[in-house]
C-alpha atoms as a PDB file:
ATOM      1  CA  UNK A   1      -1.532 -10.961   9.498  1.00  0.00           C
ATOM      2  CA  UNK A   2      -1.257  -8.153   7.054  1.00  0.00           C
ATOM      3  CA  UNK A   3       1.092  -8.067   4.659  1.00  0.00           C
ATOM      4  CA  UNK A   4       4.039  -5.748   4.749  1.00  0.00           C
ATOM      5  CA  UNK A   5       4.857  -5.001   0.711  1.00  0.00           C
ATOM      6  CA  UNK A   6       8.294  -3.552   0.326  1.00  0.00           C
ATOM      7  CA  UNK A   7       9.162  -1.350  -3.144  1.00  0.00           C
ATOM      8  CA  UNK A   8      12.982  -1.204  -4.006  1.00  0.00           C
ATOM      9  CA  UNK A   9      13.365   1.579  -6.599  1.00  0.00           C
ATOM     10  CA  UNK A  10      16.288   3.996  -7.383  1.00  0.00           C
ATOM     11  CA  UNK A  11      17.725   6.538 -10.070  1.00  0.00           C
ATOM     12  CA  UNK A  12      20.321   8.874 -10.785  1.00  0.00           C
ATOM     13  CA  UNK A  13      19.585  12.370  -8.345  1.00  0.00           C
ATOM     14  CA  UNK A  14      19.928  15.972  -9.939  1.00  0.00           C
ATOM     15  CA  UNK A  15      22.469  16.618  -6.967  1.00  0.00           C
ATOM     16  CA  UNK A  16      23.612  13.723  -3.973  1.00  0.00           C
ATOM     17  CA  UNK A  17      22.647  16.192  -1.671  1.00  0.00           C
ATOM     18  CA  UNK A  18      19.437  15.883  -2.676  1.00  0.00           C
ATOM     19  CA  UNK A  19      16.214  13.520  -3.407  1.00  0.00           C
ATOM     20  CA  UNK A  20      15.357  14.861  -6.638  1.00  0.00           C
ATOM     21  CA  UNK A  21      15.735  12.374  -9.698  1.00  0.00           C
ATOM     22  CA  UNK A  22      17.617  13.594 -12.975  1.00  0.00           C
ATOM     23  CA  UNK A  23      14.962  11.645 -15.016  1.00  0.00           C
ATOM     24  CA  UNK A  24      11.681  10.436 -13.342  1.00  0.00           C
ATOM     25  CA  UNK A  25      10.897   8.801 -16.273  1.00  0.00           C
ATOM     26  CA  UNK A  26      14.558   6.698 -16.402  1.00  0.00           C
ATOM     27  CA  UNK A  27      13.728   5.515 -12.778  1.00  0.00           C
ATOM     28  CA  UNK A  28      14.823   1.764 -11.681  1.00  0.00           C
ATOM     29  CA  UNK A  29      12.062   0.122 -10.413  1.00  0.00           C
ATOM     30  CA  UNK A  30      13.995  -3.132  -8.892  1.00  0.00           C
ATOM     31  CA  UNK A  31      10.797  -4.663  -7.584  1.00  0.00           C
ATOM     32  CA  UNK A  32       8.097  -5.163  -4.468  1.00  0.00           C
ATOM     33  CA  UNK A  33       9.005  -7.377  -2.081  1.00  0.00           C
ATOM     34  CA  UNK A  34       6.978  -9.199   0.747  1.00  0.00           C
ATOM     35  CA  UNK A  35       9.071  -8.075   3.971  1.00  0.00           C
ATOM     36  CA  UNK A  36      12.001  -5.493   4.209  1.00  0.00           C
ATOM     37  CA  UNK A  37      14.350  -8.256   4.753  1.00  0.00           C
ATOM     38  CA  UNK A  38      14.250  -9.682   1.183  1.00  0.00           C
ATOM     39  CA  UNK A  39      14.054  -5.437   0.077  1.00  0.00           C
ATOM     40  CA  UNK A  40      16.978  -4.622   2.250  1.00  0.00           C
ATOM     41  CA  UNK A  41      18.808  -7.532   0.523  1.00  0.00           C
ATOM     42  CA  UNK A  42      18.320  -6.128  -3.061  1.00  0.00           C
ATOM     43  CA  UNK A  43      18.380  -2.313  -1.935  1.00  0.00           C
ATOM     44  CA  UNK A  44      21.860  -3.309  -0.986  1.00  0.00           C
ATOM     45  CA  UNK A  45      22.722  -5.343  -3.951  1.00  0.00           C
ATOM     46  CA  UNK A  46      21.792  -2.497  -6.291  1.00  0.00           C
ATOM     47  CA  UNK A  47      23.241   0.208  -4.186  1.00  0.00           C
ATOM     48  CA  UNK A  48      26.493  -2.053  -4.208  1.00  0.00           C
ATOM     49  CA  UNK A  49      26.176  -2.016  -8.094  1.00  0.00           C
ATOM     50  CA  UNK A  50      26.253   1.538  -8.588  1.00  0.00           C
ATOM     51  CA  UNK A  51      28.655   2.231  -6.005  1.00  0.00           C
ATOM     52  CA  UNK A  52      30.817   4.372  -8.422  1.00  0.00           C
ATOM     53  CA  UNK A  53      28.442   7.058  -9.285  1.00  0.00           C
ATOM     54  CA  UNK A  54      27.729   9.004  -6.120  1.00  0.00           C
ATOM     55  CA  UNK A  55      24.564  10.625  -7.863  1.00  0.00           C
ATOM     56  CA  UNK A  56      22.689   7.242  -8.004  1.00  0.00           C
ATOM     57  CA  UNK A  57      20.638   6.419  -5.208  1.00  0.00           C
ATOM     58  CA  UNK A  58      18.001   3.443  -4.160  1.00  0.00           C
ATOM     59  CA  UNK A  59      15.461   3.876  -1.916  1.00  0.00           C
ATOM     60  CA  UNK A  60      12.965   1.133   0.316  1.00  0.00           C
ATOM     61  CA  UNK A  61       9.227   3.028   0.685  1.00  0.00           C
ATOM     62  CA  UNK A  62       7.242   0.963   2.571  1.00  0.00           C
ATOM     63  CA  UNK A  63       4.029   0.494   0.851  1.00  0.00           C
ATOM     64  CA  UNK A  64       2.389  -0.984   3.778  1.00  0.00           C
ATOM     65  CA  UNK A  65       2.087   1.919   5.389  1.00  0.00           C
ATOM     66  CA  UNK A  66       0.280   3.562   2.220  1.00  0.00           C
ATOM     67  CA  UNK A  67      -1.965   1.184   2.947  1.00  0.00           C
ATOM     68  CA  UNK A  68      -2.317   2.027   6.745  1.00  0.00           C
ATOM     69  CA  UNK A  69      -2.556   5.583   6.030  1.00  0.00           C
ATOM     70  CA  UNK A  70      -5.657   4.912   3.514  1.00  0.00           C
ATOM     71  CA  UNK A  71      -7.358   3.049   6.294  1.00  0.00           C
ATOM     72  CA  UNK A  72      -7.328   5.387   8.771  1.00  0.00           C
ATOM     73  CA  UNK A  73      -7.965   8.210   5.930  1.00  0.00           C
ATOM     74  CA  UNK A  74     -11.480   5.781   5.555  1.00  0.00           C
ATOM     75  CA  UNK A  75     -12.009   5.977   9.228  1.00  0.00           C
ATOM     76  CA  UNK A  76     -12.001   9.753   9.885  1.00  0.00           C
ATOM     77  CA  UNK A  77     -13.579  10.288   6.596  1.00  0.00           C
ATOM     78  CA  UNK A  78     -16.185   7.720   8.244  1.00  0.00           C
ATOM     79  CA  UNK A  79     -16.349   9.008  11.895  1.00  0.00           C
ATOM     80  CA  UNK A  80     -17.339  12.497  10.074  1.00  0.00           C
ATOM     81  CA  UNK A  81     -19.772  11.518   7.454  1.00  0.00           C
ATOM     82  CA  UNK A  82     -17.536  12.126   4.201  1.00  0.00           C
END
């Protein structure tokens, strides 16, 4: 079985409206975890933690389907001789 990598990361968001970060360089990176159980658990802890400022905001992005995506990007690139 594949394994299903998790990234928790967050920041503070030019508007909450929005998904643009103030400061892409002052990004949170809060870690990569092995299922989205354990990243649910500390996307909520952080997002619990910065409750009080409505323009911070943590996100889950599923980096096994980065993975999935470069597969099948391999396969078509295959099936037509890239």
């Amino acid at each position: 079985m594949a394994q299903k990598l998790h990234l928790v990361f967050g920041g503070e968001l030019t508007d909450p409206g929005k998904t643009v970060f103030r400061d892409v360089s002052a990004i949170h990176i809060v870690g990569i975890f092995p299922d989205y159980a354990s990243a649910y658990l500390a996307w909520k802890a952080e997002a619990q933690r910065t409750v009080d400022n409505a323009h911070m905001r943590y996100f889950i992005a599923h980096l096994h389907r980065l993975r999935e995506e470069e597969s099948a990007g391999s396969a078509i690139a295959d099936a037509f001789g890239a």
